[in-house]
PDB file of N, CA and C in Angstrom:
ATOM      1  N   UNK A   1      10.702 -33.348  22.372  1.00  0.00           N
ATOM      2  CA  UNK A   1      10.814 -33.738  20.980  1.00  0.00           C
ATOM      3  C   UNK A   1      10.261 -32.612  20.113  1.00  0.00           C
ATOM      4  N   UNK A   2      11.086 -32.592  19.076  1.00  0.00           N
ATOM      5  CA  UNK A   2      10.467 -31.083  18.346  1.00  0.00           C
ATOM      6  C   UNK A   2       9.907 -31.881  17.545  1.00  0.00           C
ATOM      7  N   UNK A   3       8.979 -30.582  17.067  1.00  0.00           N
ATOM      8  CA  UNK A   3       7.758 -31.294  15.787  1.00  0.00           C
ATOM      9  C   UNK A   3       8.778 -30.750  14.588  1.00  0.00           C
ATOM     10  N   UNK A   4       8.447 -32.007  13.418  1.00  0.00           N
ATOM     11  CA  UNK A   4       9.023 -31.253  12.057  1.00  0.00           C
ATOM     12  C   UNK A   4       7.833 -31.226  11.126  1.00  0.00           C
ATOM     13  N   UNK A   5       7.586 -30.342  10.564  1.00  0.00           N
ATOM     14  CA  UNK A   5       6.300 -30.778   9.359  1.00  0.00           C
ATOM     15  C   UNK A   5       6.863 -31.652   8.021  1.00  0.00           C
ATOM     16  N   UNK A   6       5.856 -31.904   7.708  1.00  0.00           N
ATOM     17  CA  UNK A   6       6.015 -32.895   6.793  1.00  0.00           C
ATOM     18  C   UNK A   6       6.167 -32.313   5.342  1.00  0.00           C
ATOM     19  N   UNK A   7       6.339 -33.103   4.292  1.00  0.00           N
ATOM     20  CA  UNK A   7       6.446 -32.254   2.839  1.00  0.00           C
ATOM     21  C   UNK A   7       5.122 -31.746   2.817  1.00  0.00           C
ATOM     22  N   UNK A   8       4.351 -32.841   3.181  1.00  0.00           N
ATOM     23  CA  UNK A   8       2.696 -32.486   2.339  1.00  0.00           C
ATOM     24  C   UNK A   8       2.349 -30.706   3.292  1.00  0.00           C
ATOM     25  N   UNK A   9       2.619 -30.798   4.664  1.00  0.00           N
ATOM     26  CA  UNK A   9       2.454 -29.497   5.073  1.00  0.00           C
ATOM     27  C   UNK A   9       2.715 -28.497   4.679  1.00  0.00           C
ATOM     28  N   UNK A  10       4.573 -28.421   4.687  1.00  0.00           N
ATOM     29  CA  UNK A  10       5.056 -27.177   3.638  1.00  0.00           C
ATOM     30  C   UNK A  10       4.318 -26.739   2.522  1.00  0.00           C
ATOM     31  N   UNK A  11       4.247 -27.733   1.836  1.00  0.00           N
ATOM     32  CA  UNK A  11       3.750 -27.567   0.657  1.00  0.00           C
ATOM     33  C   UNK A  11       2.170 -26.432   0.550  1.00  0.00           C
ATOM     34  N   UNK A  12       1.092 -27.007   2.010  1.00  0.00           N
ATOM     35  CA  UNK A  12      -0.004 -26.726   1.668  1.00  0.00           C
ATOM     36  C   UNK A  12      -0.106 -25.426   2.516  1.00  0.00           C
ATOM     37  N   UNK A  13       1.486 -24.870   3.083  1.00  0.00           N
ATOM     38  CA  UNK A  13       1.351 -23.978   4.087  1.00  0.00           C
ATOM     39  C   UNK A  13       2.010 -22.692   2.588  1.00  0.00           C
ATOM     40  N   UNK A  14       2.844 -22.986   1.776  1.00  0.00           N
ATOM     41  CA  UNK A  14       3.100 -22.359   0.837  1.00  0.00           C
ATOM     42  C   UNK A  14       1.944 -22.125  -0.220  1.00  0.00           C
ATOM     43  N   UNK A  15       0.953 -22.816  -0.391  1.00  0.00           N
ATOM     44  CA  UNK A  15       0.284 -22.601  -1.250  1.00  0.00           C
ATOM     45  C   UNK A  15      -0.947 -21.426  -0.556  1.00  0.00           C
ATOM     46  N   UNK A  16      -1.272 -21.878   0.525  1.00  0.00           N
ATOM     47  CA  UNK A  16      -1.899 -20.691   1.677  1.00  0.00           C
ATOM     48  C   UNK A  16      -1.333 -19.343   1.662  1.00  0.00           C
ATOM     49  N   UNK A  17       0.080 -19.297   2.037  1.00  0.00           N
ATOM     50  CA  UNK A  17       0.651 -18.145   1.735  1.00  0.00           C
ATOM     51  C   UNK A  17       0.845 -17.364  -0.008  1.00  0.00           C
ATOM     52  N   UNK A  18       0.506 -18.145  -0.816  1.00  0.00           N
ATOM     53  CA  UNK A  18       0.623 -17.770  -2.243  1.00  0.00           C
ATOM     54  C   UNK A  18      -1.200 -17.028  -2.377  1.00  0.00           C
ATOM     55  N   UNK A  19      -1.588 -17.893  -1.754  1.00  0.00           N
ATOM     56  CA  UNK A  19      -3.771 -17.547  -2.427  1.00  0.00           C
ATOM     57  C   UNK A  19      -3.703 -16.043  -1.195  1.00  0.00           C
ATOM     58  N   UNK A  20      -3.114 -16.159   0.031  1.00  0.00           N
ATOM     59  CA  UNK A  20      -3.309 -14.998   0.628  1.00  0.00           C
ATOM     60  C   UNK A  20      -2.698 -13.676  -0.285  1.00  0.00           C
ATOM     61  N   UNK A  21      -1.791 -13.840  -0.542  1.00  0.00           N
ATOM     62  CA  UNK A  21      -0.894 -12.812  -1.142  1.00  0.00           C
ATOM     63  C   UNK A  21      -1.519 -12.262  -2.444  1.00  0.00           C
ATOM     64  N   UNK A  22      -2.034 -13.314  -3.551  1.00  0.00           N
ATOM     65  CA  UNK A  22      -2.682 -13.100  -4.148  1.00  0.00           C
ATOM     66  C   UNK A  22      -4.233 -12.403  -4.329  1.00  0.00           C
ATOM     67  N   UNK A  23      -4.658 -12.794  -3.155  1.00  0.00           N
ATOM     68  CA  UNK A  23      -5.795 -12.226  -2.526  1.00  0.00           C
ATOM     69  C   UNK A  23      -5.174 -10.701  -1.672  1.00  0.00           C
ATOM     70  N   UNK A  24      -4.481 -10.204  -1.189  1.00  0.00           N
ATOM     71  CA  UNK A  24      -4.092  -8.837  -0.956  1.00  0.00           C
ATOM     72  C   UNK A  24      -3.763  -8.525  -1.784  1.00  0.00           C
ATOM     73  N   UNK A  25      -3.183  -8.681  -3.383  1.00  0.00           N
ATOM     74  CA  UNK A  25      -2.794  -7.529  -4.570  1.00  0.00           C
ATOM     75  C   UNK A  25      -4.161  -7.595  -4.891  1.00  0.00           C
ATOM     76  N   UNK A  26      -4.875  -8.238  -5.038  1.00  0.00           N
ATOM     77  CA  UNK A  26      -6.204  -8.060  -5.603  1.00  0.00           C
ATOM     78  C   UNK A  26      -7.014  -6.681  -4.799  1.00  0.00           C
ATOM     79  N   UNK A  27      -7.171  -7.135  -3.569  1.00  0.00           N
ATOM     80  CA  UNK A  27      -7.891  -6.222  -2.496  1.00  0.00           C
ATOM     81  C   UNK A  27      -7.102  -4.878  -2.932  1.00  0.00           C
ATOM     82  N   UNK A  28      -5.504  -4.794  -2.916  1.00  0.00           N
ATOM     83  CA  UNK A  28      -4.785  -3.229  -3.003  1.00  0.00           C
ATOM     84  C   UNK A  28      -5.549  -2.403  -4.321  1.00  0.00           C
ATOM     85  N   UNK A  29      -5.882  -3.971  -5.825  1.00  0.00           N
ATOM     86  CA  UNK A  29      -6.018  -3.113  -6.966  1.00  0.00           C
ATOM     87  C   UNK A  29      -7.711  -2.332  -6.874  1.00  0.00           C
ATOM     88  N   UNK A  30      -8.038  -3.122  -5.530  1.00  0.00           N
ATOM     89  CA  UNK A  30      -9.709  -2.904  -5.662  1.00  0.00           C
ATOM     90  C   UNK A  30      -9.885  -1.613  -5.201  1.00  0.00           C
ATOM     91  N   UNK A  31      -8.620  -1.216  -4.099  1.00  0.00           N
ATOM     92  CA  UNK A  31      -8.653   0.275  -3.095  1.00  0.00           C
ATOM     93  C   UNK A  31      -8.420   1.008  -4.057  1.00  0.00           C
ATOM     94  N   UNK A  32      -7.296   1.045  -4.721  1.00  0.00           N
ATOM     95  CA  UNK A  32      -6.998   2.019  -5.979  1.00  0.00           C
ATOM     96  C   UNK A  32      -7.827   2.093  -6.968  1.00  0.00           C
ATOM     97  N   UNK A  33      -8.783   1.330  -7.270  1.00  0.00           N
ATOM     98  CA  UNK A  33      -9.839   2.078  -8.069  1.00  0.00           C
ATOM     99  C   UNK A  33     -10.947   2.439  -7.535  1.00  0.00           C
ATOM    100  N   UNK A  34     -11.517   2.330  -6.220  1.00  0.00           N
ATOM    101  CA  UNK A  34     -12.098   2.940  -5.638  1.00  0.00           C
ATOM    102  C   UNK A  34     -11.800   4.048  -5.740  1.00  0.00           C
ATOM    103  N   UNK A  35     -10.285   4.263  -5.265  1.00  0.00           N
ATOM    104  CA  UNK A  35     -10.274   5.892  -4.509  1.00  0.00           C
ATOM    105  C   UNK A  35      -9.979   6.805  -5.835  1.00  0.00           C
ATOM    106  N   UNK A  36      -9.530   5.761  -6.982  1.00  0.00           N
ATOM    107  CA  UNK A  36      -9.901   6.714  -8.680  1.00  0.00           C
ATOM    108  C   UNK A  36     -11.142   6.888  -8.625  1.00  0.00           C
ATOM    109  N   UNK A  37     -12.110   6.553  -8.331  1.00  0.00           N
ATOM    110  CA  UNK A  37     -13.301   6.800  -8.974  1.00  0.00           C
ATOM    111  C   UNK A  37     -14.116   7.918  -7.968  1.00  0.00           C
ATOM    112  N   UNK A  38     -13.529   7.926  -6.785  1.00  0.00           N
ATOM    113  CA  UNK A  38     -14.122   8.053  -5.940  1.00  0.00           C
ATOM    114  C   UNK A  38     -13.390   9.960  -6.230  1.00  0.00           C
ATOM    115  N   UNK A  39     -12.255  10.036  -6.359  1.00  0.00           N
ATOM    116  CA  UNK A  39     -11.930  11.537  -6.876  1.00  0.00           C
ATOM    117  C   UNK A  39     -12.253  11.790  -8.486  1.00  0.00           C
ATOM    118  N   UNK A  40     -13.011  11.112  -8.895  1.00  0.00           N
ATOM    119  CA  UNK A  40     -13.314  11.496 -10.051  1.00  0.00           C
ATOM    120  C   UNK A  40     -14.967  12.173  -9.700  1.00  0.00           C
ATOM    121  N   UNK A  41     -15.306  11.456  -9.358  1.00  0.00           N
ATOM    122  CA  UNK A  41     -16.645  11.641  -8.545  1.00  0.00           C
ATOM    123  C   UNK A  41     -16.457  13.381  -7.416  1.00  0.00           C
ATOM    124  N   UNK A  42     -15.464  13.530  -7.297  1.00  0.00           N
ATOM    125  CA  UNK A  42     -15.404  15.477  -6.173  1.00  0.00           C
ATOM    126  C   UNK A  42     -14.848  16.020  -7.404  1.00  0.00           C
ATOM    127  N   UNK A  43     -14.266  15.702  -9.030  1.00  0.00           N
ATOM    128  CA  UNK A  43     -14.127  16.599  -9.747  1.00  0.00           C
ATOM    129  C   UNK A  43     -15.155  16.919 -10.136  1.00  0.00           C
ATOM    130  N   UNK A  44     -16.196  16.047 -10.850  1.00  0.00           N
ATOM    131  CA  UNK A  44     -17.918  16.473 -11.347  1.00  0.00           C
ATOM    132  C   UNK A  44     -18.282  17.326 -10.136  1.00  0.00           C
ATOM    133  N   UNK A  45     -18.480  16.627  -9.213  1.00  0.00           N
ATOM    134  CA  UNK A  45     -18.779  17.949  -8.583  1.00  0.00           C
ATOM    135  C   UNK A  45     -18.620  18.978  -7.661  1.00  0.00           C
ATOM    136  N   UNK A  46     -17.053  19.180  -7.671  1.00  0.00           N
ATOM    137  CA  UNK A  46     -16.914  20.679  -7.609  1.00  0.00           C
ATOM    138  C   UNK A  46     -16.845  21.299  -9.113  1.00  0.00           C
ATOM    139  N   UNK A  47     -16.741  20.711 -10.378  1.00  0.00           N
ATOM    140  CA  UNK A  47     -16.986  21.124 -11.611  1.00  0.00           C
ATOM    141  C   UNK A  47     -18.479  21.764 -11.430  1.00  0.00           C
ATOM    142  N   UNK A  48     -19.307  21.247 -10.985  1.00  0.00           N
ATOM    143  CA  UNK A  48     -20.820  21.758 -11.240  1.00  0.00           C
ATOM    144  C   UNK A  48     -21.169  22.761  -9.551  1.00  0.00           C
ATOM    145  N   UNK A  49     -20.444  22.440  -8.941  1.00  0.00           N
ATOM    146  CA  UNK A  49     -20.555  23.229  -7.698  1.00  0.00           C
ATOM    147  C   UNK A  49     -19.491  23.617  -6.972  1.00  0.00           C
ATOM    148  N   UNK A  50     -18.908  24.813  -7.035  1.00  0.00           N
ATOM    149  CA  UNK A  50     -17.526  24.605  -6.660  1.00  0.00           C
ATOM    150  C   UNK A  50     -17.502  25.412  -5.254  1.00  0.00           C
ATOM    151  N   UNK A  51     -18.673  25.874  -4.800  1.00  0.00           N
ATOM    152  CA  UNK A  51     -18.377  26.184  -3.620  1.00  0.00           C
ATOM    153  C   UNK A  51     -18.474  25.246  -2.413  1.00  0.00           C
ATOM    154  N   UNK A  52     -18.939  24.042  -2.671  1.00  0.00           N
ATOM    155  CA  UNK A  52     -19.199  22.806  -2.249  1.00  0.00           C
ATOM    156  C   UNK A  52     -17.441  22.640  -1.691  1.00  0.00           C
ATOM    157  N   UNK A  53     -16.374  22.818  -2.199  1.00  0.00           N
ATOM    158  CA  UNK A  53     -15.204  22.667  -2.363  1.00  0.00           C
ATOM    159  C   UNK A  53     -14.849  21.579  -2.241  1.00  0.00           C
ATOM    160  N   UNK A  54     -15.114  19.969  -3.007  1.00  0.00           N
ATOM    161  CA  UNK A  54     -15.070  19.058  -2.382  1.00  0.00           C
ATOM    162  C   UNK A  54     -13.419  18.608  -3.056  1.00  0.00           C
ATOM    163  N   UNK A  55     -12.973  18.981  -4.038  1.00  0.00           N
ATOM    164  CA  UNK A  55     -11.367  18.750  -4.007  1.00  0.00           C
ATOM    165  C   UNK A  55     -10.437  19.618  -2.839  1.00  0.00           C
ATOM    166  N   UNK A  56     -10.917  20.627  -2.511  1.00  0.00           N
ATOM    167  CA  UNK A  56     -10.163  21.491  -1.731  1.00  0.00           C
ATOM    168  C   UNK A  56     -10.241  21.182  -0.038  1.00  0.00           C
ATOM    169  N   UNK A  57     -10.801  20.899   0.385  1.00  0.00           N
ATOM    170  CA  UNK A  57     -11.129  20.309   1.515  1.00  0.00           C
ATOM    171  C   UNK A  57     -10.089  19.402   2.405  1.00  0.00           C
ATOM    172  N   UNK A  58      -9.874  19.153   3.674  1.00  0.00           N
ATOM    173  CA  UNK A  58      -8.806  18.487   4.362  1.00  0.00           C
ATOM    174  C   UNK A  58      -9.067  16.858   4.339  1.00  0.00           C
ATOM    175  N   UNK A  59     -10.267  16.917   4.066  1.00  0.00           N
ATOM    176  CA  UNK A  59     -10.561  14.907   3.915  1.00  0.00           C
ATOM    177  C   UNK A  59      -9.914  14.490   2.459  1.00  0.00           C
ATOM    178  N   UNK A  60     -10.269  15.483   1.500  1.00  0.00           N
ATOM    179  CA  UNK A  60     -10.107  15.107   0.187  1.00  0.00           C
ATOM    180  C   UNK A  60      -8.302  15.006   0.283  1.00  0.00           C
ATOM    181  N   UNK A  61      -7.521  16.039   0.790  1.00  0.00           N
ATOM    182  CA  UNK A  61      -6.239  16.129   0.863  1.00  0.00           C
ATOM    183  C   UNK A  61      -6.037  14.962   1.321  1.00  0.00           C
ATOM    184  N   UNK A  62      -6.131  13.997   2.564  1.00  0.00           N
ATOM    185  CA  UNK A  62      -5.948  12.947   2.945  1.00  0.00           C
ATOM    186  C   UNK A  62      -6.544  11.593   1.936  1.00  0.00           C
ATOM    187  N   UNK A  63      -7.166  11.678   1.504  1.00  0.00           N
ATOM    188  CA  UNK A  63      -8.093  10.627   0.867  1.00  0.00           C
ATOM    189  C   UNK A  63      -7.036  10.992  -0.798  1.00  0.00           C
ATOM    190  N   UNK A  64      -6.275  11.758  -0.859  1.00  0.00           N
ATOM    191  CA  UNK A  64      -5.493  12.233  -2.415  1.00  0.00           C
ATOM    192  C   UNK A  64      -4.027  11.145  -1.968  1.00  0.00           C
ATOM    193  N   UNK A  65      -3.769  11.699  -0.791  1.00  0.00           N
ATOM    194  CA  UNK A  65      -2.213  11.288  -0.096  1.00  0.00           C
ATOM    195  C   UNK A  65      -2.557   9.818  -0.134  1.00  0.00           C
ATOM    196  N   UNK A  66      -3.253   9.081   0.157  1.00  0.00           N
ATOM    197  CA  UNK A  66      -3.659   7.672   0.597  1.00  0.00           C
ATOM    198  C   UNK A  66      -3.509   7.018  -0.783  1.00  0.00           C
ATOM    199  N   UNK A  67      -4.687   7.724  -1.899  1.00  0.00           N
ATOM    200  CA  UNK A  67      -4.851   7.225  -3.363  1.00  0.00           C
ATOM    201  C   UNK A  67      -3.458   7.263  -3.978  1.00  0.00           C
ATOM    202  N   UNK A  68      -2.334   8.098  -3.464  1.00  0.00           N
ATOM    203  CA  UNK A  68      -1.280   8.447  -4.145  1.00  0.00           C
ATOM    204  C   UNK A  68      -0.259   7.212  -3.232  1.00  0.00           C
ATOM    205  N   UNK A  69      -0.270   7.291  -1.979  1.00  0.00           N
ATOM    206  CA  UNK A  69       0.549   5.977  -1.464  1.00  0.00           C
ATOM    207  C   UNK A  69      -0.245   4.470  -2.196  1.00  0.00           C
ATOM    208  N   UNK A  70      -1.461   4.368  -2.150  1.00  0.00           N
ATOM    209  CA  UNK A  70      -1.872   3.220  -2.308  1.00  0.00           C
ATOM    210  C   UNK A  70      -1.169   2.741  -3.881  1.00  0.00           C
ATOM    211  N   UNK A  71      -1.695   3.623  -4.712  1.00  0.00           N
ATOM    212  CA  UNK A  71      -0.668   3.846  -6.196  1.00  0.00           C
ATOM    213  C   UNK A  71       0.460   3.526  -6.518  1.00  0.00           C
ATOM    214  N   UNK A  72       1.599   3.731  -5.723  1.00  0.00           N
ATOM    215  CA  UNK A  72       2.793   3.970  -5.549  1.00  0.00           C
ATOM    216  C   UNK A  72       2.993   1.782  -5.077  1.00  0.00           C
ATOM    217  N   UNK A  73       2.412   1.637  -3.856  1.00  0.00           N
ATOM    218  CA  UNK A  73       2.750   0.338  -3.740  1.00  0.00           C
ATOM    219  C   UNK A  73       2.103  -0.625  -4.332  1.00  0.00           C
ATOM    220  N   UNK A  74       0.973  -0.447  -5.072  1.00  0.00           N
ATOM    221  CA  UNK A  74       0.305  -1.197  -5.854  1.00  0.00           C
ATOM    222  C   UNK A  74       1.036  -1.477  -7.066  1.00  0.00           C
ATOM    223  N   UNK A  75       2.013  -0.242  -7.698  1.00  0.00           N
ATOM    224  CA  UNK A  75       2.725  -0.490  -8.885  1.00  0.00           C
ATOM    225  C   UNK A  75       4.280  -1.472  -8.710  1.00  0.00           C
ATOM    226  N   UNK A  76       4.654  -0.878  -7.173  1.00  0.00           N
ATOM    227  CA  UNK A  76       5.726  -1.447  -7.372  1.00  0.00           C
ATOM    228  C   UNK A  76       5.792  -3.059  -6.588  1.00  0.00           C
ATOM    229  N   UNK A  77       4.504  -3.348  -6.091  1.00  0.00           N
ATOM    230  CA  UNK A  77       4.424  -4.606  -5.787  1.00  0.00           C
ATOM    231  C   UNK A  77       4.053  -5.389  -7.118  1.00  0.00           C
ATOM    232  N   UNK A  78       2.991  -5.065  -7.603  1.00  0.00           N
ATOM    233  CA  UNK A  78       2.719  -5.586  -9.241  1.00  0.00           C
ATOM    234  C   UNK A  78       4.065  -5.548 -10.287  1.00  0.00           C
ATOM    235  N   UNK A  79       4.992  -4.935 -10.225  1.00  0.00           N
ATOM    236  CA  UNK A  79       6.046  -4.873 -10.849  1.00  0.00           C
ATOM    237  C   UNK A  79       7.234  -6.188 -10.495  1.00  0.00           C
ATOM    238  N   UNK A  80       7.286  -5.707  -9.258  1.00  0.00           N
ATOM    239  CA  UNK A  80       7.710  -6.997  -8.310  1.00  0.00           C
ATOM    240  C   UNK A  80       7.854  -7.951  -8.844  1.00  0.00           C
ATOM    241  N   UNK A  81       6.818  -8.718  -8.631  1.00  0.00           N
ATOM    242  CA  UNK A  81       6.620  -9.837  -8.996  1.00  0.00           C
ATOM    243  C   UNK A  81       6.897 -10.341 -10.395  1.00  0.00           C
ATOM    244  N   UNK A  82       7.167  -9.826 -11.632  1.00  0.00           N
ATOM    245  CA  UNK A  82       7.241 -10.129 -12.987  1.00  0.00           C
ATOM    246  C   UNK A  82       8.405  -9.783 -13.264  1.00  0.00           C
ATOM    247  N   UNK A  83       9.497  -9.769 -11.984  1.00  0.00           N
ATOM    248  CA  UNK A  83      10.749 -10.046 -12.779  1.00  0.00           C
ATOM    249  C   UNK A  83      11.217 -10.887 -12.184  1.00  0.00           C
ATOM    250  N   UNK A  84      12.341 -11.704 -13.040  1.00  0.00           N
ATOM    251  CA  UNK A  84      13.447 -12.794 -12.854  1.00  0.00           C
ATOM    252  C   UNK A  84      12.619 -13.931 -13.338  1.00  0.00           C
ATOM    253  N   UNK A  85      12.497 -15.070 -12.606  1.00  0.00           N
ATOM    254  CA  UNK A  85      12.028 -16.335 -12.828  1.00  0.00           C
ATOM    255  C   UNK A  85      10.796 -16.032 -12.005  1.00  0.00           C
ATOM    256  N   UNK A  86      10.068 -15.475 -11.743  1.00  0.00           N
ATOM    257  CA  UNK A  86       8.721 -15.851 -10.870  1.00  0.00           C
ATOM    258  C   UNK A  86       7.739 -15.366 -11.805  1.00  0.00           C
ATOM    259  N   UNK A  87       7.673 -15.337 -13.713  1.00  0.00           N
ATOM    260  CA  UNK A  87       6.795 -15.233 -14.245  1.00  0.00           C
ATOM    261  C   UNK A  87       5.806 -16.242 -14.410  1.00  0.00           C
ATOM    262  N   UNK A  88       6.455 -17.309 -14.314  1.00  0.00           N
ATOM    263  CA  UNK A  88       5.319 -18.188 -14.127  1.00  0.00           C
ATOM    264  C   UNK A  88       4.462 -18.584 -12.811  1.00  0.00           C
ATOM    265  N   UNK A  89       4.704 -18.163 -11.617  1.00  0.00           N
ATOM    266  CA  UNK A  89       3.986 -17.796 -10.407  1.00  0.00           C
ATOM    267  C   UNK A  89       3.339 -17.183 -10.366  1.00  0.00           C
ATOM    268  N   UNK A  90       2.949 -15.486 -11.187  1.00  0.00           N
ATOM    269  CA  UNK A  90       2.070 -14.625 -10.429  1.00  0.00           C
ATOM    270  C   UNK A  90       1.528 -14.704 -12.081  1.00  0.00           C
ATOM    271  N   UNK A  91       0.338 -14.697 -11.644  1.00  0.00           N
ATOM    272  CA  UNK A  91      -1.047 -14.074 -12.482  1.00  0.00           C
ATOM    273  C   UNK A  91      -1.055 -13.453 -13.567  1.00  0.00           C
ATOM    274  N   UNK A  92      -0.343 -11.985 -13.147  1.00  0.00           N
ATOM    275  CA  UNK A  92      -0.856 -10.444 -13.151  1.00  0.00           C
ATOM    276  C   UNK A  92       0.733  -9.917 -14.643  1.00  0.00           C
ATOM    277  N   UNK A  93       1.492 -11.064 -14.258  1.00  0.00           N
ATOM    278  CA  UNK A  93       2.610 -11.229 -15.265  1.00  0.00           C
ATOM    279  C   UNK A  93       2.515 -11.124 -16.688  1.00  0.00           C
ATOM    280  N   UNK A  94       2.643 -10.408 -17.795  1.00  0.00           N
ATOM    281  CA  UNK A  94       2.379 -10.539 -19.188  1.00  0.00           C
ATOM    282  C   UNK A  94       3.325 -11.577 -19.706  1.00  0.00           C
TER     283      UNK A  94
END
């Protein structure tokens, strides 16, 4: 005998999947301003110390590529969501 779920399940298995989802754009917008602040923080100082080279460096190159992917899907998932009819679903919607 197969199991079927019930309305009340769907329902509370969709709303789970809505608070998760919502809870990962949040977490993505939290990485992307980290990793802004966090290269704002190797401009001061290789500005005040530049042999330090902390923009020039192979971590910073990786940690630039990451801030620049993370960027990239943070906008176009946030974009996402605020078109067609799902403005009244997401949050983050003007």
């Amino acid at each position: 005998m197969k199991y079927r779920a019930t309305m009340g399940e769907r329902q509370s298995n969709k709303t789970a999947l809505r608070k998760s989802i919502i809870m990962l754009k949040t977490a993505l917008t939290h990485l992307v301003i980290v990793c802004s602040l966090t290269f704002l923080a190797f401009l001061v100082l290789d500005y005040y110390n530049p042999r330090m080279n902390f923009v020039g460096n192979s971590l910073s190159r990786k940690l630039l590529a990451g801030f620049c992917l993370l960027s990239v899907i943070n906008s176009i998932w946030q974009n996402a969501g605020c078109e067609g009819g799902n403005r009244d679903e997401s949050q983050y919607c003007n």
